[in-house]
C-alpha atoms as a PDB file:
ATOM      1  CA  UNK A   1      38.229 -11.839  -7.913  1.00  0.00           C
ATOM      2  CA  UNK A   2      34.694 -11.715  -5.764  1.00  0.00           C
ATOM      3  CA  UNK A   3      34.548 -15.767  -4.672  1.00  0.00           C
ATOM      4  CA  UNK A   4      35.361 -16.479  -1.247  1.00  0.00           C
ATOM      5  CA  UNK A   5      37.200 -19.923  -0.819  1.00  0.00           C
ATOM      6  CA  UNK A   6      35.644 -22.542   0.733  1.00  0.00           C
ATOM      7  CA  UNK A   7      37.510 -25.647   1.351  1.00  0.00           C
ATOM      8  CA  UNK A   8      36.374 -29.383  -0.430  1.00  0.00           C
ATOM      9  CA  UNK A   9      37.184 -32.252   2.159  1.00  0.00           C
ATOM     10  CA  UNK A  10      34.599 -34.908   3.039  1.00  0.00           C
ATOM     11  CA  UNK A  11      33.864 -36.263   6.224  1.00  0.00           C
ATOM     12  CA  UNK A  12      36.324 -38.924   6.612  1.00  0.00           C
ATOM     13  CA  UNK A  13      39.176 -36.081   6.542  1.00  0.00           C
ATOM     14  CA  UNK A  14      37.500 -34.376   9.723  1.00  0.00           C
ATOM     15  CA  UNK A  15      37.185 -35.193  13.260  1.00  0.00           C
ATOM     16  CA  UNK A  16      34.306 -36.438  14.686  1.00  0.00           C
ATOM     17  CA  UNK A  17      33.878 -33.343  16.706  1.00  0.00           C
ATOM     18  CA  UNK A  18      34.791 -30.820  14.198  1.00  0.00           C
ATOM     19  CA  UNK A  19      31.037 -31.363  12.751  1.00  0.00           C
ATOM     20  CA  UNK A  20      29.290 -30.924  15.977  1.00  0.00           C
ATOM     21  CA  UNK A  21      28.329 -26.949  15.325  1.00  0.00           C
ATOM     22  CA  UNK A  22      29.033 -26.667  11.256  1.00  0.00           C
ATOM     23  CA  UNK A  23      29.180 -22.822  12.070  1.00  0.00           C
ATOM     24  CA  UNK A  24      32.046 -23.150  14.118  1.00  0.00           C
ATOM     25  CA  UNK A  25      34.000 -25.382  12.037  1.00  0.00           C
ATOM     26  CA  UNK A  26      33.527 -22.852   9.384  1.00  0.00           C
ATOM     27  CA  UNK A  27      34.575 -20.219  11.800  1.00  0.00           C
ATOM     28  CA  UNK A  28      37.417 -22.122  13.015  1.00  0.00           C
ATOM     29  CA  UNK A  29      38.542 -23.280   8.860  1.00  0.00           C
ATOM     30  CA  UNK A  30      38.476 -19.331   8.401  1.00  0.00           C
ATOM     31  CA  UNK A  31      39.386 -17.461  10.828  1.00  0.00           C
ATOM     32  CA  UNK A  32      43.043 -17.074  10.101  1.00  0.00           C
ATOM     33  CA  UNK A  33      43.757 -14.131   7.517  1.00  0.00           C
ATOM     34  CA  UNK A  34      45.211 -16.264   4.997  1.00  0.00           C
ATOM     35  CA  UNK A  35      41.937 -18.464   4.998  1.00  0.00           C
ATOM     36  CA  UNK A  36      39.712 -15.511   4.413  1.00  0.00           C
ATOM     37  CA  UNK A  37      41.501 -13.902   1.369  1.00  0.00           C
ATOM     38  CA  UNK A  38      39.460 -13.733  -1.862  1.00  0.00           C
ATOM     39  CA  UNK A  39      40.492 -16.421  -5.001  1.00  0.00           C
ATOM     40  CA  UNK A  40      39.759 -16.360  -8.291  1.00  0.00           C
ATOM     41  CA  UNK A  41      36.547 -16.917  -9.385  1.00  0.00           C
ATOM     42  CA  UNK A  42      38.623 -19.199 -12.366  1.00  0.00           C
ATOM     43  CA  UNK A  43      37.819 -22.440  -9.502  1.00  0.00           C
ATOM     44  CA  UNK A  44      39.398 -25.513 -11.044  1.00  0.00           C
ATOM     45  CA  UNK A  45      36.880 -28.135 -11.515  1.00  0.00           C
ATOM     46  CA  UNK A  46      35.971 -30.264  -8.972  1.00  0.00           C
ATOM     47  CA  UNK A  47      37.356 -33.249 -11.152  1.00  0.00           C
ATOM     48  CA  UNK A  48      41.065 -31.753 -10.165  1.00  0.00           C
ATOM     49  CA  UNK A  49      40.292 -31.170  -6.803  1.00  0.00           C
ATOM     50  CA  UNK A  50      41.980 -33.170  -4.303  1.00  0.00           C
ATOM     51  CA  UNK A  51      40.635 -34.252  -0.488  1.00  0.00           C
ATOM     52  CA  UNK A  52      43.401 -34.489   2.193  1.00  0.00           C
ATOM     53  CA  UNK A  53      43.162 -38.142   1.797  1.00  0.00           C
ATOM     54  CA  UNK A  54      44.175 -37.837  -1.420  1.00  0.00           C
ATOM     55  CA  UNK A  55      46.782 -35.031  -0.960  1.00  0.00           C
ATOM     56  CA  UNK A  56      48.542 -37.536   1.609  1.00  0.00           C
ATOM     57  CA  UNK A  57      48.147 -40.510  -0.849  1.00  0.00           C
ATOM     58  CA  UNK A  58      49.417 -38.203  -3.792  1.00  0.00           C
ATOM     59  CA  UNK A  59      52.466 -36.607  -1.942  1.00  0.00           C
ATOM     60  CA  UNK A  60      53.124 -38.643   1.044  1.00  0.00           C
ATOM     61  CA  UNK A  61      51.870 -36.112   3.238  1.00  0.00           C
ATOM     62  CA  UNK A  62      50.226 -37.287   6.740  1.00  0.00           C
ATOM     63  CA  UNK A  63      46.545 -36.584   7.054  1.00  0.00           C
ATOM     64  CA  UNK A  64      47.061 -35.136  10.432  1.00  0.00           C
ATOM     65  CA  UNK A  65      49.846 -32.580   8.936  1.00  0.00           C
ATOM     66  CA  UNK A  66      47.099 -31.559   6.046  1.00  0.00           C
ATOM     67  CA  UNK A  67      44.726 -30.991   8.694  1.00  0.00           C
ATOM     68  CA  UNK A  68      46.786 -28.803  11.223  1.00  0.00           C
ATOM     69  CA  UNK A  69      47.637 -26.644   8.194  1.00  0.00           C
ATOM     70  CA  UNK A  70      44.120 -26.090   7.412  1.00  0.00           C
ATOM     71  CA  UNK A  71      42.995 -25.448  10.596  1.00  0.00           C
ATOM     72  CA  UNK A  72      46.008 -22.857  10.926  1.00  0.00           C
ATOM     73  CA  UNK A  73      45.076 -21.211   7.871  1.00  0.00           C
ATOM     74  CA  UNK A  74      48.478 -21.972   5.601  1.00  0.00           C
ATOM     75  CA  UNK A  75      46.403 -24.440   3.522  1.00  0.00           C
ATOM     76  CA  UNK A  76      43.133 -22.863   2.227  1.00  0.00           C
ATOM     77  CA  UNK A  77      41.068 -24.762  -0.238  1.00  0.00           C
ATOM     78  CA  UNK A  78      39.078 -23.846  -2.994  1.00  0.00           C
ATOM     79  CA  UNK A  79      35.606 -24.446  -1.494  1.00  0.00           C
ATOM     80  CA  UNK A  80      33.698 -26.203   1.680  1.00  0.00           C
ATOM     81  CA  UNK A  81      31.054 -28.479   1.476  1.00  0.00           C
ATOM     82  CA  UNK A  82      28.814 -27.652   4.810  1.00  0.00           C
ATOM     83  CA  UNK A  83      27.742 -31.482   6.140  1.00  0.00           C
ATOM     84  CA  UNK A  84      25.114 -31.519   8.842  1.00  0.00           C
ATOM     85  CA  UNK A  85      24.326 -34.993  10.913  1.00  0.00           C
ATOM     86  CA  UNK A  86      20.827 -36.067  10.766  1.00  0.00           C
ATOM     87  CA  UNK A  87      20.554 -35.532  14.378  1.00  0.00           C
ATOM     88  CA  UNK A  88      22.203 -31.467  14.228  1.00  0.00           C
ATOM     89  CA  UNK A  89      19.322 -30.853  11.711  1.00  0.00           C
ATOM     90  CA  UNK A  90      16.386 -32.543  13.571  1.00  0.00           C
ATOM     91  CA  UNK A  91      17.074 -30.628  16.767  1.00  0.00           C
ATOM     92  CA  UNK A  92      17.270 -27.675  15.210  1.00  0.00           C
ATOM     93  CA  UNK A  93      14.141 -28.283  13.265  1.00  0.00           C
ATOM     94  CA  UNK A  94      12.641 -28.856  16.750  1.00  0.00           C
ATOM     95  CA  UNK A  95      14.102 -25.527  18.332  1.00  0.00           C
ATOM     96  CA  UNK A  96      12.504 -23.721  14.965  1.00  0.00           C
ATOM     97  CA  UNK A  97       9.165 -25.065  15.497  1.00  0.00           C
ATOM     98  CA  UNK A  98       8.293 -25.126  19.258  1.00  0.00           C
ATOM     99  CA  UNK A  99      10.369 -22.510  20.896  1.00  0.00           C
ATOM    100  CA  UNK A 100      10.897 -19.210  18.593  1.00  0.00           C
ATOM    101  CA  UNK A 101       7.921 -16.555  18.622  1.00  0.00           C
ATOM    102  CA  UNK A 102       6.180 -15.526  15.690  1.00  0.00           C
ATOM    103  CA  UNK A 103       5.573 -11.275  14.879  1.00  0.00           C
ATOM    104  CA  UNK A 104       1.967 -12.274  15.576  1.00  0.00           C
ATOM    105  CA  UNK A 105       2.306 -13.651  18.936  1.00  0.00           C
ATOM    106  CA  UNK A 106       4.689 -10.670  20.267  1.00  0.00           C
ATOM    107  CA  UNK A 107       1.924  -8.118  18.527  1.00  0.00           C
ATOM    108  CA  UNK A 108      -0.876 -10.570  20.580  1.00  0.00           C
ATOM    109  CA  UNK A 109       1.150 -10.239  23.831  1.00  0.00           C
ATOM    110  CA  UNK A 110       1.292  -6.599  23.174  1.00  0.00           C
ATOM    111  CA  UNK A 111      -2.551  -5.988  22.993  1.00  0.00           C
ATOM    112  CA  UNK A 112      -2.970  -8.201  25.915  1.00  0.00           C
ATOM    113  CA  UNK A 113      -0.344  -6.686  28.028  1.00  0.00           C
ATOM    114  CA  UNK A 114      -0.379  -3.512  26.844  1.00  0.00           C
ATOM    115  CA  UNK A 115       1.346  -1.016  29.028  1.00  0.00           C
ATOM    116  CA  UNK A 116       0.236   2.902  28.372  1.00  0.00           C
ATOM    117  CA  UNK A 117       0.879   6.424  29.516  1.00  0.00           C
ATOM    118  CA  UNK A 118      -1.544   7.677  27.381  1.00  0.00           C
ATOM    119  CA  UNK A 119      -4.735   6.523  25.225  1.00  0.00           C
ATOM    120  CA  UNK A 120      -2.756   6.365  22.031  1.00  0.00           C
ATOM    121  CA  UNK A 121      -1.885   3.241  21.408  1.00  0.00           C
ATOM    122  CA  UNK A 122      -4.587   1.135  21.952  1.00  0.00           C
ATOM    123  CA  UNK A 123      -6.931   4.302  20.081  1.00  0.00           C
ATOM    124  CA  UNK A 124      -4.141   3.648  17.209  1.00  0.00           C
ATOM    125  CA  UNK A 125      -4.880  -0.171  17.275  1.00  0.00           C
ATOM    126  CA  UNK A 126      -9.026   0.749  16.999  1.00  0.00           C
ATOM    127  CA  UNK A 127      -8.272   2.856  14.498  1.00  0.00           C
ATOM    128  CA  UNK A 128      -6.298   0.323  12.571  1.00  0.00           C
ATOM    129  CA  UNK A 129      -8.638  -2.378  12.914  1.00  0.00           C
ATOM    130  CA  UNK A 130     -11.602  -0.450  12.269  1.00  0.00           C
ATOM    131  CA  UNK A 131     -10.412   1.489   9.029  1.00  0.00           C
ATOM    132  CA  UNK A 132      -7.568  -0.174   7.389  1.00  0.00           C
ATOM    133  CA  UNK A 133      -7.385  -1.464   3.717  1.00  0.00           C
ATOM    134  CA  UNK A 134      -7.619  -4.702   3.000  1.00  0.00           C
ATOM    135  CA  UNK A 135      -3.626  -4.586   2.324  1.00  0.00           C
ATOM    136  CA  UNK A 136      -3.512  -2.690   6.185  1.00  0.00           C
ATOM    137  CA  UNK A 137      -2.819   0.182   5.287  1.00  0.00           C
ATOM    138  CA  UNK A 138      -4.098   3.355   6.313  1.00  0.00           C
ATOM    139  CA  UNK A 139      -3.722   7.202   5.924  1.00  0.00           C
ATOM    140  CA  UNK A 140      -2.344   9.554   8.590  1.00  0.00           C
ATOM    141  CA  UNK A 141      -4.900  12.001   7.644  1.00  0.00           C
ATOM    142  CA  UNK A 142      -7.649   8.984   8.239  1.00  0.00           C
ATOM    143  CA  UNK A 143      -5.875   8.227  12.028  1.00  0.00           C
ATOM    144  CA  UNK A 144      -5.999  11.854  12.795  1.00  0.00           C
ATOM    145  CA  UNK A 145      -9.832  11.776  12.399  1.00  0.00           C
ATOM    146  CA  UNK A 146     -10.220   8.992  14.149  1.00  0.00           C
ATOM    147  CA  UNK A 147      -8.279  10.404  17.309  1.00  0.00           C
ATOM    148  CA  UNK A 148     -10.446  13.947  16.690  1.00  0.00           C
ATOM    149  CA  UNK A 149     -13.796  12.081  16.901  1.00  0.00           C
ATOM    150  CA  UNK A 150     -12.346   9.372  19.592  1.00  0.00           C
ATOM    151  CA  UNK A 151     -11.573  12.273  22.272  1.00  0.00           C
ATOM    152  CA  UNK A 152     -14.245  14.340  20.380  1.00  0.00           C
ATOM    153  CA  UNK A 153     -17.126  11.937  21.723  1.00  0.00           C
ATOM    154  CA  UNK A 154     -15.943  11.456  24.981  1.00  0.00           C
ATOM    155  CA  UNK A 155     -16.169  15.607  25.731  1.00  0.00           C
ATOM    156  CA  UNK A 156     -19.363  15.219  24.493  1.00  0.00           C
ATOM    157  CA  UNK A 157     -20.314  12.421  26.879  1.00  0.00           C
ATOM    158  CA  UNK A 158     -18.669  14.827  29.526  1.00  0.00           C
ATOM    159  CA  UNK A 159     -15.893  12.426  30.406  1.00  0.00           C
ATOM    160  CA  UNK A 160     -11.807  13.000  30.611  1.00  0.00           C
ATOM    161  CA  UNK A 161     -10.914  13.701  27.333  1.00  0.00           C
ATOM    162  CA  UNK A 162      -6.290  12.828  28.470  1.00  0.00           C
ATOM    163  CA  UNK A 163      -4.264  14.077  30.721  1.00  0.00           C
ATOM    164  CA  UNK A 164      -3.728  17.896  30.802  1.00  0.00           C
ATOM    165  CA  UNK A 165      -0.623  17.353  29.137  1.00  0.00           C
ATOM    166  CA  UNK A 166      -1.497  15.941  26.256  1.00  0.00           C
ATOM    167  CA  UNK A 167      -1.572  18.051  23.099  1.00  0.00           C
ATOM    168  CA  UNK A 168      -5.054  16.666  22.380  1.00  0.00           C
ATOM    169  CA  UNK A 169      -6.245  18.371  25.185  1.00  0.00           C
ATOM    170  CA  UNK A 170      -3.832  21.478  24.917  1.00  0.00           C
ATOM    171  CA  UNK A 171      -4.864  21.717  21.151  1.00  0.00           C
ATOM    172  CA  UNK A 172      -8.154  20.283  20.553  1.00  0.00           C
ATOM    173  CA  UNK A 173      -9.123  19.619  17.276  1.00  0.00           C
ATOM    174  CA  UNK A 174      -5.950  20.987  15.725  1.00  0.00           C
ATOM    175  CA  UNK A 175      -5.113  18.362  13.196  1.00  0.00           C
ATOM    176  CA  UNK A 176      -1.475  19.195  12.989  1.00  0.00           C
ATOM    177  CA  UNK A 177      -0.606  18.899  16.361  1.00  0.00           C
ATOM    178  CA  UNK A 178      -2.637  15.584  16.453  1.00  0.00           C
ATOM    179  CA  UNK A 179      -0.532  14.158  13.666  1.00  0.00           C
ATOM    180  CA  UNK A 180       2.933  15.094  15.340  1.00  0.00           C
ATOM    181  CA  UNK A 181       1.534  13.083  18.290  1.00  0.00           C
ATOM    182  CA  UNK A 182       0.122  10.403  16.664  1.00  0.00           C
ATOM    183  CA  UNK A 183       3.756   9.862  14.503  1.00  0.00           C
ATOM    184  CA  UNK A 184       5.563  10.636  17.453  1.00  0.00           C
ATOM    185  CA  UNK A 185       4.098   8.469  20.155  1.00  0.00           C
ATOM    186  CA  UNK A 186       2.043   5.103  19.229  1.00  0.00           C
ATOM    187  CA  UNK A 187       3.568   5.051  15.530  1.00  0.00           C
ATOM    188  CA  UNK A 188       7.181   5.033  16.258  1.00  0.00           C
ATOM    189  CA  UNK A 189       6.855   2.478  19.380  1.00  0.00           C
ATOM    190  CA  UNK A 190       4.933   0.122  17.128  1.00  0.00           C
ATOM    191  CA  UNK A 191       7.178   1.033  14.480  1.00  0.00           C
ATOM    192  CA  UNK A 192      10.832  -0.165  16.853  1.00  0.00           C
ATOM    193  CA  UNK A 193       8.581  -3.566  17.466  1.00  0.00           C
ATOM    194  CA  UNK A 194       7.994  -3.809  13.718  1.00  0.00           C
ATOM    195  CA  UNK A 195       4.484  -4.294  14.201  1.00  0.00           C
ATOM    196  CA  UNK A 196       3.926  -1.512  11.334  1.00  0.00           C
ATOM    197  CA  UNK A 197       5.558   0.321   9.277  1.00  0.00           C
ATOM    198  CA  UNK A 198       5.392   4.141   8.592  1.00  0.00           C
ATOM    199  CA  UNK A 199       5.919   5.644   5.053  1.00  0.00           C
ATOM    200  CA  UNK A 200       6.861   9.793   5.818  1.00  0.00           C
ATOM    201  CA  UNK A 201       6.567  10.362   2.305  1.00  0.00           C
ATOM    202  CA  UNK A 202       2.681   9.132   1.909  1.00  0.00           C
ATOM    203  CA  UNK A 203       2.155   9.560   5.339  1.00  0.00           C
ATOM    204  CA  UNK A 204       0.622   5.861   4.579  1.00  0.00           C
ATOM    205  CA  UNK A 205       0.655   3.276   7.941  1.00  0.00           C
ATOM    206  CA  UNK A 206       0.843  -0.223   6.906  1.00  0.00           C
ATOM    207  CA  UNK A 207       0.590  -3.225   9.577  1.00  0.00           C
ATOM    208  CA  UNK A 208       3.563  -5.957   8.742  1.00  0.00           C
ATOM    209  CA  UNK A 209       2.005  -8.468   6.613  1.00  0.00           C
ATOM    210  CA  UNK A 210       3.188 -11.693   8.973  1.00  0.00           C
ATOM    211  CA  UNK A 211       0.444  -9.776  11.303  1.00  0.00           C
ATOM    212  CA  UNK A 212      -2.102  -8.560   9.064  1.00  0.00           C
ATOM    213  CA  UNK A 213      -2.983 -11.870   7.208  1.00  0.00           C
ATOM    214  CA  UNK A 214      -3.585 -13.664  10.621  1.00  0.00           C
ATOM    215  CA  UNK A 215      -6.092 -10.970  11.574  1.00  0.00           C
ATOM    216  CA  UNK A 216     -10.067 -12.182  10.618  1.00  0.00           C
ATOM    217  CA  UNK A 217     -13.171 -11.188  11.907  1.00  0.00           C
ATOM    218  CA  UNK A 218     -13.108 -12.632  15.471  1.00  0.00           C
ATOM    219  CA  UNK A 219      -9.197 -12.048  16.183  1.00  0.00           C
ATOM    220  CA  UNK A 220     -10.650  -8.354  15.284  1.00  0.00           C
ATOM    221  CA  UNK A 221     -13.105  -8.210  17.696  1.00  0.00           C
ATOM    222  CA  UNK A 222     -10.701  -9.969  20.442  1.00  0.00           C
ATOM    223  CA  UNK A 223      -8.248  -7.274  19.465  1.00  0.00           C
ATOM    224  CA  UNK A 224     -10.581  -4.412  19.872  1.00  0.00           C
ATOM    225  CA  UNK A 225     -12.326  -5.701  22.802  1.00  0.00           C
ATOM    226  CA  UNK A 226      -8.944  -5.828  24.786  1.00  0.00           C
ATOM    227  CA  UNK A 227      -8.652  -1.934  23.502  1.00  0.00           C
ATOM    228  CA  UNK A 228     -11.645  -1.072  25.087  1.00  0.00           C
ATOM    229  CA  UNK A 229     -10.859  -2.810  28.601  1.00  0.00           C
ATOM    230  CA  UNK A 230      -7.301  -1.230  28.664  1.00  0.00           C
ATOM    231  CA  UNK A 231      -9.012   2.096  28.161  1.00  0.00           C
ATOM    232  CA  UNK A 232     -11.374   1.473  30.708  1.00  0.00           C
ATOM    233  CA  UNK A 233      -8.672   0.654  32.818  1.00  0.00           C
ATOM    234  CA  UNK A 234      -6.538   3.865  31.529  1.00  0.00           C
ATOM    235  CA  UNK A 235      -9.046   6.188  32.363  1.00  0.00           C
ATOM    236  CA  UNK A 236     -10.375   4.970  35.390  1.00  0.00           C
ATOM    237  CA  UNK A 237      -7.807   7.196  37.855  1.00  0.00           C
ATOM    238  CA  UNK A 238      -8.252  10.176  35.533  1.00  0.00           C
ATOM    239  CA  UNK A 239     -12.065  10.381  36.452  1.00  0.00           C
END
């Protein structure tokens, strides 16, 4: 027991429409209980196996009687043979290629409408592109610098270092409470858009690969330009 049965009939035993959506005529072929019941995985050679045309030359059986059987489930075959019409697979090549987004272009949209309550993200996405492996990855311990000396420079250049709120200006340079932050803000909502993931046993960051192999020297510089402007932008109203 462990193979599902499929059902073996060729095209000439099937309506025209029944091979309009192959999905649903697989839905529809096993949707009754009967139909979805496990077989042996013994499967008799395809030599014995019979189509409905044959079963109603064989035992004088009308095609349309095999058929309404099948469909209700009290005939189930031993296997299906998916057939797809040249013009089912074409437009679905089609939809593939021009109308489904890529991980890349949602993580582009994201740096160029990037949306922020705080500096973290796009100091996260600096941070990333400026010290990452050449696998991306990179330590927590390496972001928490990184933040540190980010809001660390712009005290010393006597500008708004965040919001009074923020635990990087209620616990300066306190590297635990900037890692709790860091995890807890920019990682996780980059993490739920599978732009990176987040390893809490190394504490490692790594940037999804479908991302990180697009990403060359002037995508880079694009990326952390548009950083830099959504800062400016950020901080603006807090000066």
């Amino acid at each position: 027991m462990g193979t599902n049965s499929f059902l073996d009939i060729t095209i000439d035993d099937l309506d025209e429409s029944d091979f309009g959506d192959p999905i649903s005529l697989l839905e529809a072929l096993l949707k009754r209980g009967s139909a979805r019941k496990q077989i042996s995985s013994d499967l008799p050679k395809e030599s014995d196996c019979l189509t409905a045309s044959q079963i109603s030359q064989k035992y004088n059986v009308e095609v349309e009687d095999i058929l309404s059987a099948i469909k209700n489930g009290n005939l189930v075959a031993d296997k299906v043979v998916p057939l797809f019409s040249p013009k089912v697979v074409e437009a679905f090549l089609s939809d593939l290629n021009s109308g489904k987004t890529t991980l890349f272009d949602n993580f582009m949209h994201e740096i160029t409408h990037m949306r922020v309550n705080y500096s973290y993200k796009p100091v996260l996405v600096m941070a990333i592109m400026e010290n990452a492996s050449e696998n991306g990855e990179i330590a927590l311990s390496d972001l928490v610098d990184f933040f540190l000396d980010f809001y660390e420079k712009r005290q010393a250049a006597g500008l708004v270092i965040e919001k009074a709120d923020s635990s990087f200006v209620k616990f300066q340079n306190d590297r635990q409470h900037a890692a709790r932050t860091i995890i807890r803000y920019p990682i996780t909502v980059f993490e739920n858009k599978q732009f990176i993931s987040f390893d809490r046993q190394t504490s490692v960051l790594t940037v999804a690969k479908p991302i990180w192999q697009k990403i060359d020297a002037e995508t880079k510089a694009f990326i952390e330009m548009s950083c830099e402007k959504i800062l400016e932008g950020y901080y603006a109203p807090l000066s």
